[in-house]
Protein backbone atom coordinates (compact mmCIF):
# COMPACT_ATOMS: atom_id res chain seq x y z
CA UNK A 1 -1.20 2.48 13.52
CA UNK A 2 2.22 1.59 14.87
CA UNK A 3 5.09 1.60 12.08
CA UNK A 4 6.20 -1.47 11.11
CA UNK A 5 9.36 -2.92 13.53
CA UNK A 6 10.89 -5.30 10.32
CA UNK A 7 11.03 -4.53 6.56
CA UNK A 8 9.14 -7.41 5.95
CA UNK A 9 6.17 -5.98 7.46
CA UNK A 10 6.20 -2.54 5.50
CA UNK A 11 2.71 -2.79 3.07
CA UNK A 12 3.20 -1.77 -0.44
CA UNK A 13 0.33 0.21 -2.10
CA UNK A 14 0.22 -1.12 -5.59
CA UNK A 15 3.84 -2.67 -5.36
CA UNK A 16 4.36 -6.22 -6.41
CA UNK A 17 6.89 -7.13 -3.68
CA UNK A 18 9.63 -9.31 -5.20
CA UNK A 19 12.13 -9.08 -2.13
CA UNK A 20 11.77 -8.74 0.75
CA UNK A 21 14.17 -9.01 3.99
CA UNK A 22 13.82 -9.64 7.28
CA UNK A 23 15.69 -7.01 8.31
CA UNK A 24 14.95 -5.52 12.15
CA UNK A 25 14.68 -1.81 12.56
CA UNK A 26 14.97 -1.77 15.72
CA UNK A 27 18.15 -3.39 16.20
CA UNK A 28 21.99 -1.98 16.45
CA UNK A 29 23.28 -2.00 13.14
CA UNK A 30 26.25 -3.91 14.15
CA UNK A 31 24.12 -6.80 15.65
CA UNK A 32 22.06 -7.22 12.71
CA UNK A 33 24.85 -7.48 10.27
CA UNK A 34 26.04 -10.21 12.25
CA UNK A 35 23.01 -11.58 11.99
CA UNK A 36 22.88 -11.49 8.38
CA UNK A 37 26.10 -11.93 7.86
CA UNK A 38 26.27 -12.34 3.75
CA UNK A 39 22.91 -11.27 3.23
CA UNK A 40 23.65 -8.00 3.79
CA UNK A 41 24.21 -7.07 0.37
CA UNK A 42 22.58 -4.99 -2.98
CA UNK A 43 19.19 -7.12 -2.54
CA UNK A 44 17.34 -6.22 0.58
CA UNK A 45 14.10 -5.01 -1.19
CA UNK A 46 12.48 -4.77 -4.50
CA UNK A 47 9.21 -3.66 -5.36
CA UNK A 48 7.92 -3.38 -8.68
CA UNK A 49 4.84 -1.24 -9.72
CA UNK A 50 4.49 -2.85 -12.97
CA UNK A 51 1.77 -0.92 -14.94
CA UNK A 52 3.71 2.17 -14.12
CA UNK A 53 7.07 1.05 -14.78
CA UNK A 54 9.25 2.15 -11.84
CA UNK A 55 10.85 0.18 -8.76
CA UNK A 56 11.84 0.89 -5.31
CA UNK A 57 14.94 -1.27 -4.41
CA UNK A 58 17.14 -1.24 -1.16
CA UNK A 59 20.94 -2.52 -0.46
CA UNK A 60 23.71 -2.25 1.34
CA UNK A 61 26.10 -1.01 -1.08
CA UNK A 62 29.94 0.63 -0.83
CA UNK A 63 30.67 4.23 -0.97
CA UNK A 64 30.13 4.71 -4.48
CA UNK A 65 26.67 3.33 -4.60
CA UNK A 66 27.43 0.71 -7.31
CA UNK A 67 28.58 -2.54 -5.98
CA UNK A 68 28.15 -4.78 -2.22
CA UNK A 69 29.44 -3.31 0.85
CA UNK A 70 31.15 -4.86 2.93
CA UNK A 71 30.67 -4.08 6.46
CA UNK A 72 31.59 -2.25 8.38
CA UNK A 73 32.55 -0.39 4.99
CA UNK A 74 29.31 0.47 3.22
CA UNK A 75 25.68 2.09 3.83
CA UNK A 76 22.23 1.35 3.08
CA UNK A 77 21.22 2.98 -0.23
CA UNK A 78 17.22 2.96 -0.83
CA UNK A 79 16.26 4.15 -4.72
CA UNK A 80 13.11 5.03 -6.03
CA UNK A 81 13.87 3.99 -9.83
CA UNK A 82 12.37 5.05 -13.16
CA UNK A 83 14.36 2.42 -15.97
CA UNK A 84 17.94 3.87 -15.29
CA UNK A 85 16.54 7.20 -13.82
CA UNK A 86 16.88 7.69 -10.33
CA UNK A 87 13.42 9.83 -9.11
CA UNK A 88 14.90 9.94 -5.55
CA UNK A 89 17.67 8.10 -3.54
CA UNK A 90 17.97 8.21 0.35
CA UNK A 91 21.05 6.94 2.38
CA UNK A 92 21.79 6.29 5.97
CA UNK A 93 23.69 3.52 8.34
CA UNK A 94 20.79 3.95 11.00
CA UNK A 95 18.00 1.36 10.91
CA UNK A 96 15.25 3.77 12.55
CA UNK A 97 16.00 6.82 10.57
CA UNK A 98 15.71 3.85 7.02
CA UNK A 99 12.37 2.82 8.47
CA UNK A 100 11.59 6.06 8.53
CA UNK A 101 12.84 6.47 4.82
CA UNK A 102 11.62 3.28 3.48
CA UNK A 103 7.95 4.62 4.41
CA UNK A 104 8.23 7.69 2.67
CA UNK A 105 9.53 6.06 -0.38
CA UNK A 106 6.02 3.26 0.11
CA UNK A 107 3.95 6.61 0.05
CA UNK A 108 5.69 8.15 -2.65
CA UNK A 109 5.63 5.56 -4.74
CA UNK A 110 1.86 5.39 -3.73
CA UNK A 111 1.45 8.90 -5.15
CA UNK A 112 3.32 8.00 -8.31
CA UNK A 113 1.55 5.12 -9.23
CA UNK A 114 -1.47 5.45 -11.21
CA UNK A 115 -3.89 3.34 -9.72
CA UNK A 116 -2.65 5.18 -6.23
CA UNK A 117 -3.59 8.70 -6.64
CA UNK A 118 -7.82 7.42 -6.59
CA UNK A 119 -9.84 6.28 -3.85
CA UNK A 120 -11.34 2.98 -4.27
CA UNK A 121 -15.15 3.07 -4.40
CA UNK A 122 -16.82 0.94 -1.93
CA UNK A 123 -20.43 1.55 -2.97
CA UNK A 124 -22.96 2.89 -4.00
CA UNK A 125 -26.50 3.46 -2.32
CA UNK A 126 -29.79 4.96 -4.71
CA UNK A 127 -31.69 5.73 -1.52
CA UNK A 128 -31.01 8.11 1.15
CA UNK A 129 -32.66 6.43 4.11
CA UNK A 130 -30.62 6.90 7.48
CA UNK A 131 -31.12 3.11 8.29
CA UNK A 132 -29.72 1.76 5.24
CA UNK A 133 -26.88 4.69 5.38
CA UNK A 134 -26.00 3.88 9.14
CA UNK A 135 -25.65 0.08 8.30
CA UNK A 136 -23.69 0.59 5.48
CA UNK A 137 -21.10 2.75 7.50
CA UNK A 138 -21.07 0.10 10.44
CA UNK A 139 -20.48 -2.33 7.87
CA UNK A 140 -17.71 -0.97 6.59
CA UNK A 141 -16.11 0.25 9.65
CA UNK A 142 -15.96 -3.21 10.50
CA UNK A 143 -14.55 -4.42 7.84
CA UNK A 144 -11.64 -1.91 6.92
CA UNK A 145 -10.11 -1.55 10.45
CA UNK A 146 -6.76 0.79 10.85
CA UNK A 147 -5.58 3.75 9.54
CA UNK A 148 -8.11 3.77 6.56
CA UNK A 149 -10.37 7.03 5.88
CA UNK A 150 -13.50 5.96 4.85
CA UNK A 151 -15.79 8.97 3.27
CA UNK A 152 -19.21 9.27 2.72
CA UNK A 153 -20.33 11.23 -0.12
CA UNK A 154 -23.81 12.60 -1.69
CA UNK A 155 -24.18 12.79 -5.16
CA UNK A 156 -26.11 13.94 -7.50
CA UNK A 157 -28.31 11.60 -9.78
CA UNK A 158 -31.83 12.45 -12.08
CA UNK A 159 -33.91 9.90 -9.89
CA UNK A 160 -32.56 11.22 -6.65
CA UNK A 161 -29.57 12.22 -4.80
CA UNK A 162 -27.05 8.43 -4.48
CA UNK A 163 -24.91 7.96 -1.12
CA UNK A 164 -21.51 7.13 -2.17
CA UNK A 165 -18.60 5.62 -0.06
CA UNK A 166 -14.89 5.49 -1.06
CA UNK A 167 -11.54 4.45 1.04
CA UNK A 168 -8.16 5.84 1.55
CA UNK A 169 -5.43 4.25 1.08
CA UNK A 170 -6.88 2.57 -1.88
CA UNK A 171 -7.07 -1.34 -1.17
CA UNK A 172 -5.08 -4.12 -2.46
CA UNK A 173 -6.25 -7.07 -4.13
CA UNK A 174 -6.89 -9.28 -0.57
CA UNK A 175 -8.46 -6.63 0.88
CA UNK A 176 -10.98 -5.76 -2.00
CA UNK A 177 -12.07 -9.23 -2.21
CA UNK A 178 -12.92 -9.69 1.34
CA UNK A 179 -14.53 -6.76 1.54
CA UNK A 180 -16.45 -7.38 -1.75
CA UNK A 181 -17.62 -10.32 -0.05
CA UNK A 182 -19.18 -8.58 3.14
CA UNK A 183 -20.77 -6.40 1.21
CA UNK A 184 -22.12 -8.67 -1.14
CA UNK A 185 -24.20 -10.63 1.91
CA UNK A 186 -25.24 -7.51 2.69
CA UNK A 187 -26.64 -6.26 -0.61
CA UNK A 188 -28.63 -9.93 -1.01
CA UNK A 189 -31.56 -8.24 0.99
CA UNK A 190 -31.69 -4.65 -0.91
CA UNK A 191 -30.59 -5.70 -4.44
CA UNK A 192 -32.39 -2.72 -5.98
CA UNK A 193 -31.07 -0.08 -3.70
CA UNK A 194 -27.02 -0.97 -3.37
CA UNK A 195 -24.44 -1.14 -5.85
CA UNK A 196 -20.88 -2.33 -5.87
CA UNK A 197 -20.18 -2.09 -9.36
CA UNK A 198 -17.18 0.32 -9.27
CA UNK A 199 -15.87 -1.50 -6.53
CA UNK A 200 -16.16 -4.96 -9.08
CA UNK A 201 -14.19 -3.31 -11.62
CA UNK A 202 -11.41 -2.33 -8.79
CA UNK A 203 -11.34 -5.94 -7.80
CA UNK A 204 -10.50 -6.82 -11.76
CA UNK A 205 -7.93 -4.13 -12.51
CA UNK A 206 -5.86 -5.23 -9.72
CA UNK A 207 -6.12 -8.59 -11.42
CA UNK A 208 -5.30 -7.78 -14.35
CA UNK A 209 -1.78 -6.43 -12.73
């Protein structure tokens, strides 16, 4: 997958995004504070991962780290916050080397957050029939296209081994849903044999947030 060219096209992983700019990696940095002019400032991005009480924020702020820049004076600061506890700070004037650190702060933020460390579970099949396997798979494939790793799993149950299928990254809210929904055409034929009970409560937790 290619990374993202703007900030505004970075995907959180469990983040509520409150801010976020429009702000062009790949330009010169002098051309894109032109650009911005004013808007340049301490609010450039802020993500909040509610349930687990920490932010990730991003400004342009002076030396000090405290207050606005003013450029050409000034850097872009990008926090990984706890409250008033700072888990990790990066800071650079060059906009490809911040994509690069905005998207390790998104995964490590991902790896903080409880709901982020899990695999959602897709479903859940009580047979272990190729056919119904193999659909299942194509199904999915289809619907979860990118840099997602989808595993199958057997498991052990006292009727018979299950078929189990979980995603990585976990999926946001959207993406559940519409995925919910393929599946649930799907399951309208084999009601008995496919399950997608886990991946109903995912669908509500996320809600809940």
């Amino acid at each position: 997958m290619p990374w993202p060219r703007r900030l505004n096209e970075v995907r959180f992983f469990g983040g509520s995004v409150l801010l976020l700019s429009d702000l062009d990696f790949g330009a010169e940095l002098e051309t894109e504070a032109a650009r911005l002019g004013e808007s340049l400032d301490r609010h450039l991005a802020e993500v909040f991962y509610w349930d687990a009480d920490f932010c990730l924020d991003l400004g342009w702020y002076g030396a000090a780290g405290l207050t606005d820049g003013r450029y050409p004076d000034g850097e872009f600061v990008l926090r990984l916050r706890a409250g008033q506890l700072t888990l990790h700070e990066w800071r650079t004037r060059n906009l490809a080397r911040l994509r690069g650190y905005v998207l390790q702060a998104r995964d490590r933020a991902a790896l903080l957050h409880p709901r982020r460390d899990l695999p959602t579970t897709l479903l859940e099949l009580s047979s272990d029939s190729e056919t119904l396997a193999a659909e299942a798979q194509a199904l999915l494939a289809a619907s979860l296209r990118g840099s997602r790793n989808i595993i199958r799993h057997r498991v052990w149950h006292s009727g018979g081994d299950h078929l189990l299928w979980t995603v990585l990254p976990p999926l946001e809210l959207s993406e559940a849903e519409s995925v919910y929904v393929a599946l649930g055409e799907w399951r309208r034929g084999r009601p008995d044999q496919v399950s997608l009970l886990e991946l109903e409560n995912w669908i509500e937790r996320l809600r809940r947030v």
